[in-house]
Every structure is written in C-alpha cells, then in structure tokens.
C-alpha atoms as a PDB file:
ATOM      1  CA  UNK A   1       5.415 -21.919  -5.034  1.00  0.00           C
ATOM      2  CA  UNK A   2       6.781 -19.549  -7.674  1.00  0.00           C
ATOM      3  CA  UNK A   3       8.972 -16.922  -6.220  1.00  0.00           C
ATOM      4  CA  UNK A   4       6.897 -14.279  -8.151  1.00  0.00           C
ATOM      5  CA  UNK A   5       3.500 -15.325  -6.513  1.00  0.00           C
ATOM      6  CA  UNK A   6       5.431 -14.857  -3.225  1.00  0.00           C
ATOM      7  CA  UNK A   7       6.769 -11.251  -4.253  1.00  0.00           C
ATOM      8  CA  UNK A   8       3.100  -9.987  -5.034  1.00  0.00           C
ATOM      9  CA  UNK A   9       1.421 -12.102  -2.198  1.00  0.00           C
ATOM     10  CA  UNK A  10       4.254  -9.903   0.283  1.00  0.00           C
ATOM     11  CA  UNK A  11       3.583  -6.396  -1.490  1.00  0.00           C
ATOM     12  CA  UNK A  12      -0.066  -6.951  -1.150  1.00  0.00           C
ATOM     13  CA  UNK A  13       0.532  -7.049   2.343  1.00  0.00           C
ATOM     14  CA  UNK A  14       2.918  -4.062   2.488  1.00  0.00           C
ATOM     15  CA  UNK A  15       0.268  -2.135   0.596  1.00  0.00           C
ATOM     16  CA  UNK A  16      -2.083  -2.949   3.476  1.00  0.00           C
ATOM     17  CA  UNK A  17       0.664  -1.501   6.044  1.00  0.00           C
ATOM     18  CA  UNK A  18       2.307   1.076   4.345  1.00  0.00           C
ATOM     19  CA  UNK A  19       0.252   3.365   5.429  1.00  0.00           C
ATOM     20  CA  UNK A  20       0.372   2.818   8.978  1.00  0.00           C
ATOM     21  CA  UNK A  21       1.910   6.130  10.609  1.00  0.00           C
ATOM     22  CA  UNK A  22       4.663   4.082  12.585  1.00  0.00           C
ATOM     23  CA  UNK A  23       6.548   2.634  10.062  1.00  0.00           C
ATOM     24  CA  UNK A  24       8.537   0.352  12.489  1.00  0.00           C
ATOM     25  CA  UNK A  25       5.628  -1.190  13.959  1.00  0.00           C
ATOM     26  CA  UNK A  26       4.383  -1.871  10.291  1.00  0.00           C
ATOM     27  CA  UNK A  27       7.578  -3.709   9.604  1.00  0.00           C
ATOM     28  CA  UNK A  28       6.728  -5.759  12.537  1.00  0.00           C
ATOM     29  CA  UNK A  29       2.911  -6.071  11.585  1.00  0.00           C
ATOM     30  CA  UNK A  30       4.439  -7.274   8.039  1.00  0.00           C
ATOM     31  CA  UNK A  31       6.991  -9.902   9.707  1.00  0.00           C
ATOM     32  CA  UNK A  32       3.912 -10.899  11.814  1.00  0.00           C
ATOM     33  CA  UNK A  33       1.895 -11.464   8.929  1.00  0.00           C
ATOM     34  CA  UNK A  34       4.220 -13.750   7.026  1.00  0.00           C
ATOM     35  CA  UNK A  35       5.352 -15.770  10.311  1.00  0.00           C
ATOM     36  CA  UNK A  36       1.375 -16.291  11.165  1.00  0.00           C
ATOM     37  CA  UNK A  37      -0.312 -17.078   7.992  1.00  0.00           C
ATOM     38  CA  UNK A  38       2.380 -18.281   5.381  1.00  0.00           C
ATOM     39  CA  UNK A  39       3.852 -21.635   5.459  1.00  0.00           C
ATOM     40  CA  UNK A  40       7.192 -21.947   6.805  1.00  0.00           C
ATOM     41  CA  UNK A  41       8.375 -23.005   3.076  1.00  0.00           C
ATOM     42  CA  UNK A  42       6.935 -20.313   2.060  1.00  0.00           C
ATOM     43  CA  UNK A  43       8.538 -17.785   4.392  1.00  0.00           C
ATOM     44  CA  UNK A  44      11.910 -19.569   3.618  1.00  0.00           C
ATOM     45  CA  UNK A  45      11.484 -18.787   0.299  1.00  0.00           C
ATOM     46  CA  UNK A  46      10.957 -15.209   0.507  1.00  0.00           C
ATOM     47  CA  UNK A  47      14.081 -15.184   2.736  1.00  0.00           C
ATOM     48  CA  UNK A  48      15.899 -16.432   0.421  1.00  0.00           C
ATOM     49  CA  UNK A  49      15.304 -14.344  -2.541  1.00  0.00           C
ATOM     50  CA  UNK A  50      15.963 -11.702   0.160  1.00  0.00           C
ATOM     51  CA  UNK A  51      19.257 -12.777   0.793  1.00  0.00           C
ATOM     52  CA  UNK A  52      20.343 -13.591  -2.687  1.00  0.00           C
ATOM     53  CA  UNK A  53      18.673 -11.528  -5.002  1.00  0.00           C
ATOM     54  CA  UNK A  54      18.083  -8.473  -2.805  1.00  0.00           C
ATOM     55  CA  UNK A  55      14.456  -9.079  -3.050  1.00  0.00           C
ATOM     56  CA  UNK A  56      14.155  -8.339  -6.079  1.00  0.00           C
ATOM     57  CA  UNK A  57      10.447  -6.933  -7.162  1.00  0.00           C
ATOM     58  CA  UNK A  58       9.702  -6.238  -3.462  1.00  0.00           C
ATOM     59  CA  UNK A  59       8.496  -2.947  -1.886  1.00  0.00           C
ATOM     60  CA  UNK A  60      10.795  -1.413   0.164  1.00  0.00           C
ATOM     61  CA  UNK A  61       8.817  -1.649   3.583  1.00  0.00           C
ATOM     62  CA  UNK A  62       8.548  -5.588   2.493  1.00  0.00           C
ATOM     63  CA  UNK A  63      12.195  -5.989   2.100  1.00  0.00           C
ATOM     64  CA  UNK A  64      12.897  -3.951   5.199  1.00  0.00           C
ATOM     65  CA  UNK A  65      10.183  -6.074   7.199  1.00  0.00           C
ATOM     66  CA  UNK A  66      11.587  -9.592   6.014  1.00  0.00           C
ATOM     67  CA  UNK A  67      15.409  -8.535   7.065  1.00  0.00           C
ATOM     68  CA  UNK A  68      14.934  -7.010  10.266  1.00  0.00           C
ATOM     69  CA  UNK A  69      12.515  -9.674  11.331  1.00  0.00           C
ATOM     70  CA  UNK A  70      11.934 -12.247   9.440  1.00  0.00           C
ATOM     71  CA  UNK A  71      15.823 -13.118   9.541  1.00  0.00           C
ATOM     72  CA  UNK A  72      15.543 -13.913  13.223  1.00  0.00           C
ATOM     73  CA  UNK A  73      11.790 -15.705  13.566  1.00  0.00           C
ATOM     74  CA  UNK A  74      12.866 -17.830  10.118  1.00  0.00           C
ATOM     75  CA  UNK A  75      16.606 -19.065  12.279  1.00  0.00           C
ATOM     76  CA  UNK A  76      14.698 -19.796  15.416  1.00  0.00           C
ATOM     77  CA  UNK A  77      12.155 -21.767  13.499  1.00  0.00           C
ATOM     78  CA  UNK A  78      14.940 -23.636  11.982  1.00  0.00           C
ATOM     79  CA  UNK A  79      16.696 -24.413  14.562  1.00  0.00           C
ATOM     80  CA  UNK A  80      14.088 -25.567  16.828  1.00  0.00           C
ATOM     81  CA  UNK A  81      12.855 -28.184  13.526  1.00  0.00           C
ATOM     82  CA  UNK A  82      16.750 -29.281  13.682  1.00  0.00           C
ATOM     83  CA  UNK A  83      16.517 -30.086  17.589  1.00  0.00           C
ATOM     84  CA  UNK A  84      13.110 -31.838  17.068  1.00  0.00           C
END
C-alpha cells in the first residue's frame, strides 16, 4: 500500500482521538487502533516511514502514538513470526 494512503488512513484516526482529554491514553487508543485493525504489513510500513523519514505528513499525536507504542507491539510481533 502507498505510504501516503497509510499517512491519511493514521491522521484520520488521530483526528478521531485528538480530542480525547488524556492525551496519553489517546496515544495508546491510536497504537491500539493500528495493532487491531491494520495488517501487520501495514503497521510495518508506517513504522518505517517513522523511523526513516520522521513520519513525514503525520500529525503529531500519530507520530507520538506509533513511537512510544507501536515500536514495541511491531518488535514483539516480529519476533514471535521469527520463532514460529
């Protein structure tokens, strides 16, 4: 999927969440979101243009949801499909 589908998909998301009053638990709700309903392709793509492009087109509470804890669900996941 085209990393700019992926960037608008996410802020559509963050929109819905933003305005949650606890903005840490929104990050979570965000992270939540991606790990339940994306694909894990998907989710490994958006980590990636994270990590290399410093998510680039992203909202802020996005980016901030993805590297707090998206980072740690994404390695788990990938290291459990490495020990299957």
């Amino acid at each position: 999927m085209q990393i700019d589908h992926l960037v608008t998909m996410a802020n559509q998301i963050g929109d819905f969440f933003k305005s949650f009053p606890d903005q840490a638990q929104a990050k979570k709700d965000i992270a939540h979101h991606l790990t339940r309903f994306w694909a894990s392709s998907m989710r490994q793509q958006i980590l990636l243009h994270v990590q290399n492009n410093h998510g680039a087109g992203l909202h802020d509470i996005v980016r901030d949801a993805i590297n707090q804890h998206l980072n740690n669900a994404t390695a788990s996941e990938l290291s459990s499909n490495i020990d299957d």
